[in-house]
PDB file of N, CA and C in Angstrom:
ATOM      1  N   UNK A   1      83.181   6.600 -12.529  1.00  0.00           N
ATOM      2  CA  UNK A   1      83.069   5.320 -13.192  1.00  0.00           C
ATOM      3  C   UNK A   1      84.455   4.846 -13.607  1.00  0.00           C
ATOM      4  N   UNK A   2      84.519   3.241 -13.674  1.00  0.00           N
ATOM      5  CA  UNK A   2      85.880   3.101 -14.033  1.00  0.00           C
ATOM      6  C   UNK A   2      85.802   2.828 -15.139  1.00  0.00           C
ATOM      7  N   UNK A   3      86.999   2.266 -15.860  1.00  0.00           N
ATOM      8  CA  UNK A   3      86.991   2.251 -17.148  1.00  0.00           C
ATOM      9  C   UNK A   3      86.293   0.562 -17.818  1.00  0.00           C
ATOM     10  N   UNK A   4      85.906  -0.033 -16.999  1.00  0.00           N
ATOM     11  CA  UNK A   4      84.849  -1.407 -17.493  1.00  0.00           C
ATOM     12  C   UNK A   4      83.594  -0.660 -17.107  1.00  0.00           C
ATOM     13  N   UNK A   5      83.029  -0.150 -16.475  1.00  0.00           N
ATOM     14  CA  UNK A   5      81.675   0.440 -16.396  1.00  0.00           C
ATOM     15  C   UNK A   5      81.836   1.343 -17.563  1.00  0.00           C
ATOM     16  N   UNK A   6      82.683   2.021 -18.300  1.00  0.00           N
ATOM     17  CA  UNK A   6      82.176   3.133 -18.913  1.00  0.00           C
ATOM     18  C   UNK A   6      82.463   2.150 -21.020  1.00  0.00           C
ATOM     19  N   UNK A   7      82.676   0.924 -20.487  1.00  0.00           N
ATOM     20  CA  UNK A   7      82.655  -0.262 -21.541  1.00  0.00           C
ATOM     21  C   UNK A   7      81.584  -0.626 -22.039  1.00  0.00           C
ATOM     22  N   UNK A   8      81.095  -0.996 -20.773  1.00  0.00           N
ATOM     23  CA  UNK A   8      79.582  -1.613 -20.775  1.00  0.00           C
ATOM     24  C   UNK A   8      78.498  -0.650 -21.205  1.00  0.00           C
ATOM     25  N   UNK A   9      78.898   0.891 -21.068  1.00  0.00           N
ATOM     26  CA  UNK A   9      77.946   1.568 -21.204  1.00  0.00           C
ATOM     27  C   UNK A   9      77.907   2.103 -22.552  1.00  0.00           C
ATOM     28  N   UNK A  10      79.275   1.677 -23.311  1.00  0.00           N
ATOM     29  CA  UNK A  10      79.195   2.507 -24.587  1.00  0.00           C
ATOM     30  C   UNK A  10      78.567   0.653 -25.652  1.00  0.00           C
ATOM     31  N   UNK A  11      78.421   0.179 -24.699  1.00  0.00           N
ATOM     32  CA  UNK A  11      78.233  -1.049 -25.850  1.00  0.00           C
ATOM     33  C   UNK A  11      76.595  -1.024 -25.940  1.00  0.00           C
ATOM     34  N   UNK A  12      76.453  -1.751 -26.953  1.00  0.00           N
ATOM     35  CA  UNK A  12      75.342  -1.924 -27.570  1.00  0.00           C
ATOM     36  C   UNK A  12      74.207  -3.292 -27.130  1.00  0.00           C
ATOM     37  N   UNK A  13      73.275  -2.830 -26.853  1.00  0.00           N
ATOM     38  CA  UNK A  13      71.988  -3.646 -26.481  1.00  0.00           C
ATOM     39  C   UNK A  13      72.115  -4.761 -27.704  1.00  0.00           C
ATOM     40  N   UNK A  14      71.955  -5.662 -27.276  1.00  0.00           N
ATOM     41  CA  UNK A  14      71.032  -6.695 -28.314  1.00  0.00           C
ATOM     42  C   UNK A  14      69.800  -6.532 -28.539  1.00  0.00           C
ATOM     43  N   UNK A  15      69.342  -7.286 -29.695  1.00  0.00           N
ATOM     44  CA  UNK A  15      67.740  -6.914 -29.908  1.00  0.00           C
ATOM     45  C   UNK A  15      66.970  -8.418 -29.077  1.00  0.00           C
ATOM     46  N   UNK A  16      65.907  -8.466 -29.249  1.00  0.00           N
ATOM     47  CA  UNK A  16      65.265  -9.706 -28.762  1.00  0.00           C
ATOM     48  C   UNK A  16      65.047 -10.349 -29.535  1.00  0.00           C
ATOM     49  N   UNK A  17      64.995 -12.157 -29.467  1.00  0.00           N
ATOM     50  CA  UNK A  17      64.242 -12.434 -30.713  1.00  0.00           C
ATOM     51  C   UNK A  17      63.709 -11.979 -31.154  1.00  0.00           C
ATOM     52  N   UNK A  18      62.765 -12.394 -31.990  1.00  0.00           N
ATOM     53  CA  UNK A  18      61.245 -12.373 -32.490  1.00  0.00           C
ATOM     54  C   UNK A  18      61.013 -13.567 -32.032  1.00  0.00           C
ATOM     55  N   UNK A  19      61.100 -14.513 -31.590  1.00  0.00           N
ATOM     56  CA  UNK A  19      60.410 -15.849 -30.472  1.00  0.00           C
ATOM     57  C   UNK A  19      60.017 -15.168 -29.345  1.00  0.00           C
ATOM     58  N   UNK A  20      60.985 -14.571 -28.532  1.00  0.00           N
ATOM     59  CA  UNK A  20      60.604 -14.304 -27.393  1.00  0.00           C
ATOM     60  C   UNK A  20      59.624 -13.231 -27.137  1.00  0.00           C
ATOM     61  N   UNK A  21      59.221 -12.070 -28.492  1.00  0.00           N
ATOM     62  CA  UNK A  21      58.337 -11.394 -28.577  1.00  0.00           C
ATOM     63  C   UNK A  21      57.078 -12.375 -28.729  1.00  0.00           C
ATOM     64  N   UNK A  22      57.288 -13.445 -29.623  1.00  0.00           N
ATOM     65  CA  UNK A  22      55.616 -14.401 -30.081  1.00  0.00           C
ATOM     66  C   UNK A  22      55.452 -14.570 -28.681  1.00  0.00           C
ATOM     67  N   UNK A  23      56.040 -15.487 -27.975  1.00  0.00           N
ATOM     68  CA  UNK A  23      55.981 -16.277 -26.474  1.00  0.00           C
ATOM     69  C   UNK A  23      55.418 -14.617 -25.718  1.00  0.00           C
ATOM     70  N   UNK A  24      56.082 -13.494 -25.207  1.00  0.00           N
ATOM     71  CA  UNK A  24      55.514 -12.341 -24.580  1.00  0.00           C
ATOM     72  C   UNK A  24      53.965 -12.538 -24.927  1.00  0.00           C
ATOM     73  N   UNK A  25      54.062 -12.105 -26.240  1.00  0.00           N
ATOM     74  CA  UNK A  25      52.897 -11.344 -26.642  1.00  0.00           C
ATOM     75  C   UNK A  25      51.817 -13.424 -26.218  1.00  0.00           C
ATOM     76  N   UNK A  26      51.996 -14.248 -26.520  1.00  0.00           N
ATOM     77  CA  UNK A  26      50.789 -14.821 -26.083  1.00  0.00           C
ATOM     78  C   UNK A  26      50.517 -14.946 -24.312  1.00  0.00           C
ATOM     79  N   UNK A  27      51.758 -15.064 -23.669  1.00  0.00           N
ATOM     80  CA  UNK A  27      51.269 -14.921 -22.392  1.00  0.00           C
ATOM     81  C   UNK A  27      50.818 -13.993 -21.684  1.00  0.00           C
ATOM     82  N   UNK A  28      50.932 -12.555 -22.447  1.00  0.00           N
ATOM     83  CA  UNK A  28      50.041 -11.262 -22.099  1.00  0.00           C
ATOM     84  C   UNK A  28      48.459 -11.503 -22.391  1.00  0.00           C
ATOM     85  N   UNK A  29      48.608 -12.329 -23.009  1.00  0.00           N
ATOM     86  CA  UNK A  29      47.048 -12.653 -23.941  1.00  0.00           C
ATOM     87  C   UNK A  29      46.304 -13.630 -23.560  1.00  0.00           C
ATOM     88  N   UNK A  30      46.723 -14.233 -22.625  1.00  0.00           N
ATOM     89  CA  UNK A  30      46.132 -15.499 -21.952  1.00  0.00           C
ATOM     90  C   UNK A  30      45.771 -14.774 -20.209  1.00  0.00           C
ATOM     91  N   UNK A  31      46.954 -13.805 -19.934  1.00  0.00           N
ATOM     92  CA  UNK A  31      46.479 -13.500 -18.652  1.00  0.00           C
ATOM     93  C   UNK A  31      45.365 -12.482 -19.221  1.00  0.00           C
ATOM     94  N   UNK A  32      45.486 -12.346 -20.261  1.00  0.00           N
ATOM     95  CA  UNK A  32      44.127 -10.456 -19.931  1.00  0.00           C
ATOM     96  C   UNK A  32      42.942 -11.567 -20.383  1.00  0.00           C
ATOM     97  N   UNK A  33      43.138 -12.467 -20.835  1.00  0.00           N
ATOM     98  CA  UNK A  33      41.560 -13.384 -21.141  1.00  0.00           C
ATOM     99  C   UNK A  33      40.940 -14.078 -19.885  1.00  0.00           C
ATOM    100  N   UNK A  34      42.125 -14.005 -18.549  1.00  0.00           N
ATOM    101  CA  UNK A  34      41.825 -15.070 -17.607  1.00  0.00           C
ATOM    102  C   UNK A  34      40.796 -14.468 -16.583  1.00  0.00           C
ATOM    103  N   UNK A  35      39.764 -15.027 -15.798  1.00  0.00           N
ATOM    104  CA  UNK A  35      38.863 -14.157 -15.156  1.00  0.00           C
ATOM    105  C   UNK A  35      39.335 -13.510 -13.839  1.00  0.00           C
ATOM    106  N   UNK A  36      39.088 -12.710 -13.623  1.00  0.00           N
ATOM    107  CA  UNK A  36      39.503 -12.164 -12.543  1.00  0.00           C
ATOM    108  C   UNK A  36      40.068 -13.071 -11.381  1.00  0.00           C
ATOM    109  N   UNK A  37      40.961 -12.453 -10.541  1.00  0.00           N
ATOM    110  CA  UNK A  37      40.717 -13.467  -8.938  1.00  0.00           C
ATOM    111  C   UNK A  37      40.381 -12.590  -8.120  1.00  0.00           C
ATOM    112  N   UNK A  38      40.054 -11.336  -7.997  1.00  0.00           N
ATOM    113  CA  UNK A  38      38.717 -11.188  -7.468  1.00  0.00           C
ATOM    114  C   UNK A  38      37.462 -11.534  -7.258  1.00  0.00           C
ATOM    115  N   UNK A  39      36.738 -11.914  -8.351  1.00  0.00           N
ATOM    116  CA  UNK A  39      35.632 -12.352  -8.511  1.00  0.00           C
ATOM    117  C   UNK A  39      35.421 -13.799  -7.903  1.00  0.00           C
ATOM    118  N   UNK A  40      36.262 -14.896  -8.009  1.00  0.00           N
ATOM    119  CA  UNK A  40      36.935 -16.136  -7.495  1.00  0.00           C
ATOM    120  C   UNK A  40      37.065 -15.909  -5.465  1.00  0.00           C
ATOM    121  N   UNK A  41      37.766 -14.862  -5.525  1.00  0.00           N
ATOM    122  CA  UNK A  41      37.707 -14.533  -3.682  1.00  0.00           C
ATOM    123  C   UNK A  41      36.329 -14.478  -3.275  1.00  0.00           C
ATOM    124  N   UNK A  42      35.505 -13.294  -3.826  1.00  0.00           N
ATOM    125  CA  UNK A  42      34.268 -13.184  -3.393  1.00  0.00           C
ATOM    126  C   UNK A  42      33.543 -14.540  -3.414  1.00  0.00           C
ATOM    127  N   UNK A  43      33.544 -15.147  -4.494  1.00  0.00           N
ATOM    128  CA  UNK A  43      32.596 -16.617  -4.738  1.00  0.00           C
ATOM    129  C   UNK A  43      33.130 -17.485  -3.241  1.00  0.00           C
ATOM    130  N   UNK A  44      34.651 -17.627  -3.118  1.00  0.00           N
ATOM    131  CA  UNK A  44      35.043 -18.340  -2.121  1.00  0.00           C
ATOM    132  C   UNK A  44      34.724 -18.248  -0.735  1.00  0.00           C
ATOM    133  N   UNK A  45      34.359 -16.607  -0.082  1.00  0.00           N
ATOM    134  CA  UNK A  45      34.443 -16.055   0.852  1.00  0.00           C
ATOM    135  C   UNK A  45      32.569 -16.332   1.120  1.00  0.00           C
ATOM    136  N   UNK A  46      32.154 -15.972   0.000  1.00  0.00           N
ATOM    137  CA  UNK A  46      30.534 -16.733   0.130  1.00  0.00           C
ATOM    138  C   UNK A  46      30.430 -17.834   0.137  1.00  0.00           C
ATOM    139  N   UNK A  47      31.416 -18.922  -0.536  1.00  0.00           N
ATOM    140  CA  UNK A  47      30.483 -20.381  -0.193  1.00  0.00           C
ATOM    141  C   UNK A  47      31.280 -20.601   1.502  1.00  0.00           C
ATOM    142  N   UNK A  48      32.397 -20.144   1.903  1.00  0.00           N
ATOM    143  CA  UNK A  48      32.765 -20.571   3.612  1.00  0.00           C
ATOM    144  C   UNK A  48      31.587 -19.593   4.105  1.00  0.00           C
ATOM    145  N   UNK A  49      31.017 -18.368   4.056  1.00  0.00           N
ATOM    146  CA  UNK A  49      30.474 -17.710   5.392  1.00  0.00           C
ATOM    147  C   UNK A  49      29.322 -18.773   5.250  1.00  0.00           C
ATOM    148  N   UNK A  50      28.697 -19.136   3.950  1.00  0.00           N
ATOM    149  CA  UNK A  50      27.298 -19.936   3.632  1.00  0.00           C
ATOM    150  C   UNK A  50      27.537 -21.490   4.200  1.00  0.00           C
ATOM    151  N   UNK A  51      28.524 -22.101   4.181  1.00  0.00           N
ATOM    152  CA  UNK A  51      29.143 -23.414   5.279  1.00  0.00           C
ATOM    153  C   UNK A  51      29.172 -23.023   6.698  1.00  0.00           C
ATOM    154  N   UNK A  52      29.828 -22.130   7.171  1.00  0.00           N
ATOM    155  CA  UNK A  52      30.018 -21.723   8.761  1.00  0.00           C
ATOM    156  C   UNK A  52      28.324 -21.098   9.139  1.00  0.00           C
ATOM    157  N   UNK A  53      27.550 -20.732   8.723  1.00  0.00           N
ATOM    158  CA  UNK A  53      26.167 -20.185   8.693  1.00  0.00           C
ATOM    159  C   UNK A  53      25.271 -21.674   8.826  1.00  0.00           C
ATOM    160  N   UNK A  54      25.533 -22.441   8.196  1.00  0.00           N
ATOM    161  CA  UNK A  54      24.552 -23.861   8.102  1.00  0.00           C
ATOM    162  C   UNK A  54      25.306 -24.853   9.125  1.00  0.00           C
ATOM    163  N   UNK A  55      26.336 -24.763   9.272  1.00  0.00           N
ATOM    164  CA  UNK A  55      27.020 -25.460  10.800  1.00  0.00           C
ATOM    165  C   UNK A  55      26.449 -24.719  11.850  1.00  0.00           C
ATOM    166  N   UNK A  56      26.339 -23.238  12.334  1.00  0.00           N
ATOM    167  CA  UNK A  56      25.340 -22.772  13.346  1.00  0.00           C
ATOM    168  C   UNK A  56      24.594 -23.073  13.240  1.00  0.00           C
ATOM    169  N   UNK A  57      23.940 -22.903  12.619  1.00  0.00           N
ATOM    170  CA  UNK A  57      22.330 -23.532  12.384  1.00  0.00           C
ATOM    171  C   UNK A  57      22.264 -24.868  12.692  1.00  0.00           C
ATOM    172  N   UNK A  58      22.568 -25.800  12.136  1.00  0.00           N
ATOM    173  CA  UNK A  58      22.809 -26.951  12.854  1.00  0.00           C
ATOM    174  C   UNK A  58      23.107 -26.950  14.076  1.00  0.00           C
ATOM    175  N   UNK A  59      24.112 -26.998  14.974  1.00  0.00           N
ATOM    176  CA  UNK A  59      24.711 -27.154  16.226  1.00  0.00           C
ATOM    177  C   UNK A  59      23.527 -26.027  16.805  1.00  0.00           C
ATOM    178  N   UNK A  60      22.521 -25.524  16.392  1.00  0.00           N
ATOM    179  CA  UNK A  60      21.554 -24.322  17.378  1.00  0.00           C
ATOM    180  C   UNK A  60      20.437 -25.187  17.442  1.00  0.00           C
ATOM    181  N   UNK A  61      20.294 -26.197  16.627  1.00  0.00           N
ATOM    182  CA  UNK A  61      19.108 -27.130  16.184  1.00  0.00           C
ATOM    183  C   UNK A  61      19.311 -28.302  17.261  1.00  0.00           C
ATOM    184  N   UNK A  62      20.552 -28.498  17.449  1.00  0.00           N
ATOM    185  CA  UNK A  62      20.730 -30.098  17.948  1.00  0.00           C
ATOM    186  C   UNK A  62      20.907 -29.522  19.452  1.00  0.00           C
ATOM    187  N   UNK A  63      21.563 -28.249  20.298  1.00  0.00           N
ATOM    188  CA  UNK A  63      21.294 -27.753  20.893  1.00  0.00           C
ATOM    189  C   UNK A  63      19.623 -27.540  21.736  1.00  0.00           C
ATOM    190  N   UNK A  64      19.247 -27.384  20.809  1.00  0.00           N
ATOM    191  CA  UNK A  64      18.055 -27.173  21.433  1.00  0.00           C
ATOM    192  C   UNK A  64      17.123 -27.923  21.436  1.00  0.00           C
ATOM    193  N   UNK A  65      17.169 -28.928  20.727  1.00  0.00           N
ATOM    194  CA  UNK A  65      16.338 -30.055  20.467  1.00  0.00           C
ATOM    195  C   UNK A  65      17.051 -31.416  21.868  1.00  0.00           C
ATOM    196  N   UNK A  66      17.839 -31.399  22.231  1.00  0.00           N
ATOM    197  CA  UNK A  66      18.399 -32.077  23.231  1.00  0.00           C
ATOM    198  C   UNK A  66      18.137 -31.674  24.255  1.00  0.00           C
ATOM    199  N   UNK A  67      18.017 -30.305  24.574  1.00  0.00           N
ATOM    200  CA  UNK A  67      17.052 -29.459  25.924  1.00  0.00           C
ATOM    201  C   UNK A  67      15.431 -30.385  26.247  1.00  0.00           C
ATOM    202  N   UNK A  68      15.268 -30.474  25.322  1.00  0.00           N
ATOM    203  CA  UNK A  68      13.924 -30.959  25.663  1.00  0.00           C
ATOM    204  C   UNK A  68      14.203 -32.578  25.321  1.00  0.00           C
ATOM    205  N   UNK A  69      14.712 -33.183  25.194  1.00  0.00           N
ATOM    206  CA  UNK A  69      14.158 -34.431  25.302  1.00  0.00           C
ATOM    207  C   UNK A  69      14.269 -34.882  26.901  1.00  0.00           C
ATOM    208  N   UNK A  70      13.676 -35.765  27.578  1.00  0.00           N
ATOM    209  CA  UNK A  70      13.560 -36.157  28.275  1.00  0.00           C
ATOM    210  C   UNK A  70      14.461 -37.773  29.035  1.00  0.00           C
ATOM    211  N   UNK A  71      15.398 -37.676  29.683  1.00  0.00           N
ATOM    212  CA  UNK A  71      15.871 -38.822  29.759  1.00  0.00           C
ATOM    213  C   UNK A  71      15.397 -40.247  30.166  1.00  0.00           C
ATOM    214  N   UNK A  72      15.311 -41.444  29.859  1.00  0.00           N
ATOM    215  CA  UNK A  72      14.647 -42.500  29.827  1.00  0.00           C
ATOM    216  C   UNK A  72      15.260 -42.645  30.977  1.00  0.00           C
ATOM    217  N   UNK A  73      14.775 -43.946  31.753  1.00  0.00           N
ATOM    218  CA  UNK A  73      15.080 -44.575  33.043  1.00  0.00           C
ATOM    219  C   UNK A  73      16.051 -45.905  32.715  1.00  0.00           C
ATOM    220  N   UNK A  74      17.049 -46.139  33.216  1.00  0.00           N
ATOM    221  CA  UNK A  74      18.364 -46.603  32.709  1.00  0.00           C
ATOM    222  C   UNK A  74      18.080 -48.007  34.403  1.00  0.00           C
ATOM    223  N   UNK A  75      17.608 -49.060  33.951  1.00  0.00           N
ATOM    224  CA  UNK A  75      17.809 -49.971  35.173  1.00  0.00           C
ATOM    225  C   UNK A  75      18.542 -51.011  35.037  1.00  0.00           C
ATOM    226  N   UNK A  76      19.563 -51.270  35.597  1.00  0.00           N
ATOM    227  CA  UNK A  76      20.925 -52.429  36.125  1.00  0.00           C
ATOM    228  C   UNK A  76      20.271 -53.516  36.917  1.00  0.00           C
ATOM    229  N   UNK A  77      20.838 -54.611  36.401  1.00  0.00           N
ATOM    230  CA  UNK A  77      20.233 -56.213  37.585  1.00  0.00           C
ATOM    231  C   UNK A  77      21.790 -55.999  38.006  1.00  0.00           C
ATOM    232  N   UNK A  78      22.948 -56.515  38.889  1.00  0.00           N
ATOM    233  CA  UNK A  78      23.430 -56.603  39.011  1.00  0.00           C
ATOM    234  C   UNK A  78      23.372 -58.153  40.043  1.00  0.00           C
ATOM    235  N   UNK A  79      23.652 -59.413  39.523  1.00  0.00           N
ATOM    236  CA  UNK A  79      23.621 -60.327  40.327  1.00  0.00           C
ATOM    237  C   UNK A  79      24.825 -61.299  40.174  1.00  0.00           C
ATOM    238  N   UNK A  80      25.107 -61.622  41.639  1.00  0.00           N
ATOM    239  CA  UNK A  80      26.263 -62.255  42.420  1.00  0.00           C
ATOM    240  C   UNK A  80      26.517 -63.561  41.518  1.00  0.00           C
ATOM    241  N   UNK A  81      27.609 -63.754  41.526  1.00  0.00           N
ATOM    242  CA  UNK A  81      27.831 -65.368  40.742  1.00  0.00           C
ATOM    243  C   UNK A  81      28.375 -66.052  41.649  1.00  0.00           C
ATOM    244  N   UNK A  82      28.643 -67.717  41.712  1.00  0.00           N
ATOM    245  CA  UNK A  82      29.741 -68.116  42.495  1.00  0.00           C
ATOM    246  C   UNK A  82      29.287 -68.276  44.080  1.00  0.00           C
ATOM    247  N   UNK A  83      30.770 -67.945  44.237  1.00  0.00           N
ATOM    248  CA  UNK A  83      30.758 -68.027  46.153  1.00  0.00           C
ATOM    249  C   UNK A  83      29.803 -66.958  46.552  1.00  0.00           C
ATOM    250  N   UNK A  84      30.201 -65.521  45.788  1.00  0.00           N
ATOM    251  CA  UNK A  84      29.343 -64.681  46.471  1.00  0.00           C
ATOM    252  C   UNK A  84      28.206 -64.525  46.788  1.00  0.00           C
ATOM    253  N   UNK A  85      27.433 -65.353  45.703  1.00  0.00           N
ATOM    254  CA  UNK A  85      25.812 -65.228  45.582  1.00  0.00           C
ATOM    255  C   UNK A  85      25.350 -66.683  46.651  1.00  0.00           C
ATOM    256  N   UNK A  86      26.638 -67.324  46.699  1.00  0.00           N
ATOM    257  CA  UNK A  86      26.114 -68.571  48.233  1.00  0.00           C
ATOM    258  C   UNK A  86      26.104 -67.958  49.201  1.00  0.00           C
ATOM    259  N   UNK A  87      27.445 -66.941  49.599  1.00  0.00           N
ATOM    260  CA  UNK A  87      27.061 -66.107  50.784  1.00  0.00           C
ATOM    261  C   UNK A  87      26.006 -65.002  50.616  1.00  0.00           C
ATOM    262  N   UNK A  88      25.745 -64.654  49.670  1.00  0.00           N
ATOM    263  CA  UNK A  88      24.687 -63.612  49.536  1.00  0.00           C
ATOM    264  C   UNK A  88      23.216 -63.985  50.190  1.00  0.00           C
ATOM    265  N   UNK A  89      22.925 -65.537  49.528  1.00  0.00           N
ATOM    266  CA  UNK A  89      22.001 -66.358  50.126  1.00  0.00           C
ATOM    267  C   UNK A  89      21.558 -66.709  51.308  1.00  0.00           C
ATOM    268  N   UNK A  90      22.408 -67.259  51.705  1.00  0.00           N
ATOM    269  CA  UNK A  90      22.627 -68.463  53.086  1.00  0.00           C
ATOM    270  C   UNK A  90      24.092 -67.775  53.815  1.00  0.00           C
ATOM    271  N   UNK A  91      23.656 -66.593  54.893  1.00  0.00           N
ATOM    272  CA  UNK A  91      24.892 -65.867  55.370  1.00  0.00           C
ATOM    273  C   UNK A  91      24.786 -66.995  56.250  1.00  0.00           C
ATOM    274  N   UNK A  92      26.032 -67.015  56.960  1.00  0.00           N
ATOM    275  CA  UNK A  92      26.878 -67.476  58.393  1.00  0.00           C
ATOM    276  C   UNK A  92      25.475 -67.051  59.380  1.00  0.00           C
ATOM    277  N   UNK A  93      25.803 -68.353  60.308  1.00  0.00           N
ATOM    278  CA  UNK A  93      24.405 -68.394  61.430  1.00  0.00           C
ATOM    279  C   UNK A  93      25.011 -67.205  62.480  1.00  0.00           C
ATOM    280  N   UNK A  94      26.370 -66.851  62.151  1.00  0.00           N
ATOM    281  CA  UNK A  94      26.450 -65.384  63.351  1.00  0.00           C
ATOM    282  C   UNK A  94      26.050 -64.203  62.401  1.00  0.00           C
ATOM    283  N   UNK A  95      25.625 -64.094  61.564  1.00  0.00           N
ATOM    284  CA  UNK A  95      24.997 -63.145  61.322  1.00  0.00           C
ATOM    285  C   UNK A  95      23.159 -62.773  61.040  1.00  0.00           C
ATOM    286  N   UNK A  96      22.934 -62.032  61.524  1.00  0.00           N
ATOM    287  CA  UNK A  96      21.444 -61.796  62.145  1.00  0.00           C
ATOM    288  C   UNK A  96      20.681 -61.281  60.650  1.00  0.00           C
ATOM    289  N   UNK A  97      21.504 -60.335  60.281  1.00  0.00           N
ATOM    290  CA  UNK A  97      20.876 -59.442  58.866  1.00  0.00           C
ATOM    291  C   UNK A  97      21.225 -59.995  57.697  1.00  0.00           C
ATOM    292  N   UNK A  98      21.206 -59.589  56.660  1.00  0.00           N
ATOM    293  CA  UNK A  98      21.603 -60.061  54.995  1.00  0.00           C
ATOM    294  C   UNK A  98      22.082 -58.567  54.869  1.00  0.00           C
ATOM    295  N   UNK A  99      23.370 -58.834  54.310  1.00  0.00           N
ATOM    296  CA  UNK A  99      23.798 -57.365  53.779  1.00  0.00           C
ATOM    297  C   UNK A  99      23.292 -56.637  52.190  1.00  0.00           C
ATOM    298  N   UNK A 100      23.037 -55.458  52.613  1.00  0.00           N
ATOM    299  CA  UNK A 100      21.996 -54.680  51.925  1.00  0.00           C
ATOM    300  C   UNK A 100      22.763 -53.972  51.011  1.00  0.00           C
ATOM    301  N   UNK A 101      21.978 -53.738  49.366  1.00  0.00           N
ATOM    302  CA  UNK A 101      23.297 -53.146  48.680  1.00  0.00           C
ATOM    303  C   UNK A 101      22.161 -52.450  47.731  1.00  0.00           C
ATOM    304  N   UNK A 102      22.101 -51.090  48.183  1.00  0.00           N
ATOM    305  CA  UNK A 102      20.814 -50.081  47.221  1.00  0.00           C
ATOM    306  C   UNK A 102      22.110 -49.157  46.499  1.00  0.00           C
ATOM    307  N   UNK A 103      21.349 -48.861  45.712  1.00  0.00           N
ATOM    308  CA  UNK A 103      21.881 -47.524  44.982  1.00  0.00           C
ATOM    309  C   UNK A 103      21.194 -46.721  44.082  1.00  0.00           C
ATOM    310  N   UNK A 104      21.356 -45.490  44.813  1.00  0.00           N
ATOM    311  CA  UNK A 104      19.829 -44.776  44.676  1.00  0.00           C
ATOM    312  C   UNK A 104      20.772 -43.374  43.233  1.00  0.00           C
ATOM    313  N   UNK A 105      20.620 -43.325  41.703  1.00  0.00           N
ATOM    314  CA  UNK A 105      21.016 -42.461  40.581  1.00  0.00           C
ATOM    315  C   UNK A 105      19.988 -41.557  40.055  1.00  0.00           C
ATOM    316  N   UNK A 106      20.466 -40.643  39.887  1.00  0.00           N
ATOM    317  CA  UNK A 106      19.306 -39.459  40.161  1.00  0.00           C
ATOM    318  C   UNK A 106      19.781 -39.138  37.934  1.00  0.00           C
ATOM    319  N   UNK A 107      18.851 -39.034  37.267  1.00  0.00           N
ATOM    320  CA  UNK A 107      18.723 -38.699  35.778  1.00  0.00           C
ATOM    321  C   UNK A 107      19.611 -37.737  35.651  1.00  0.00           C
ATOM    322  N   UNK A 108      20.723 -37.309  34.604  1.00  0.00           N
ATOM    323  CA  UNK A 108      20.827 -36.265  34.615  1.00  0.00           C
ATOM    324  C   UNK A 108      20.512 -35.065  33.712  1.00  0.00           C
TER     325      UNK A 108
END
């Protein structure tokens, strides 16, 4: 040791307030009154598994309830405006047929 370390070591502690003992002693006394956070984890860890549990349940409900419904029949007019629906009408005398326009959609 040198001779400032062996300074420091012969000197003398201060005492503490007595404030900073009142202030200690109540914040020791507020944490030992406070409730656990254990008890707080568990409560937490039960209300998420009890949320993620009622979202399955749900999404198993709407799942399966959509299996069975049945899809309705979905029907389109689709009609010509204009020029097109004059030629659609009254084709050109060189043509023999009327052009044909099906479209056959299968439910899915």
């Amino acid at each position: 040791m040198n001779e400032f370390e062996k300074r420091l070591k012969d000197m003398g502690l201060a005492c503490p307030s007595a404030d900073l003992d009142h202030r200690m002693g109540k914040i020791l006394g507020d944490a030992s009154l406070a409730p656990r956070l254990s008890h707080n984890l568990d409560l937490t860890w039960f209300m998420r598994a009890l949320a993620a549990s009622g979202m399955a349940a749900a999404l198993l409900l709407v799942a399966l309830s959509s299996r069975h419904r049945v899809p309705k029949v979905v029907i389109y007019r689709i009609e010509a405006k204009g020029s097109l629906r004059q030629l659609l009408l009254d084709p050109p005398s060189t043509v023999d047929n009327r052009p044909r326009f099906k479209v056959d959609v299968s439910a899915p």
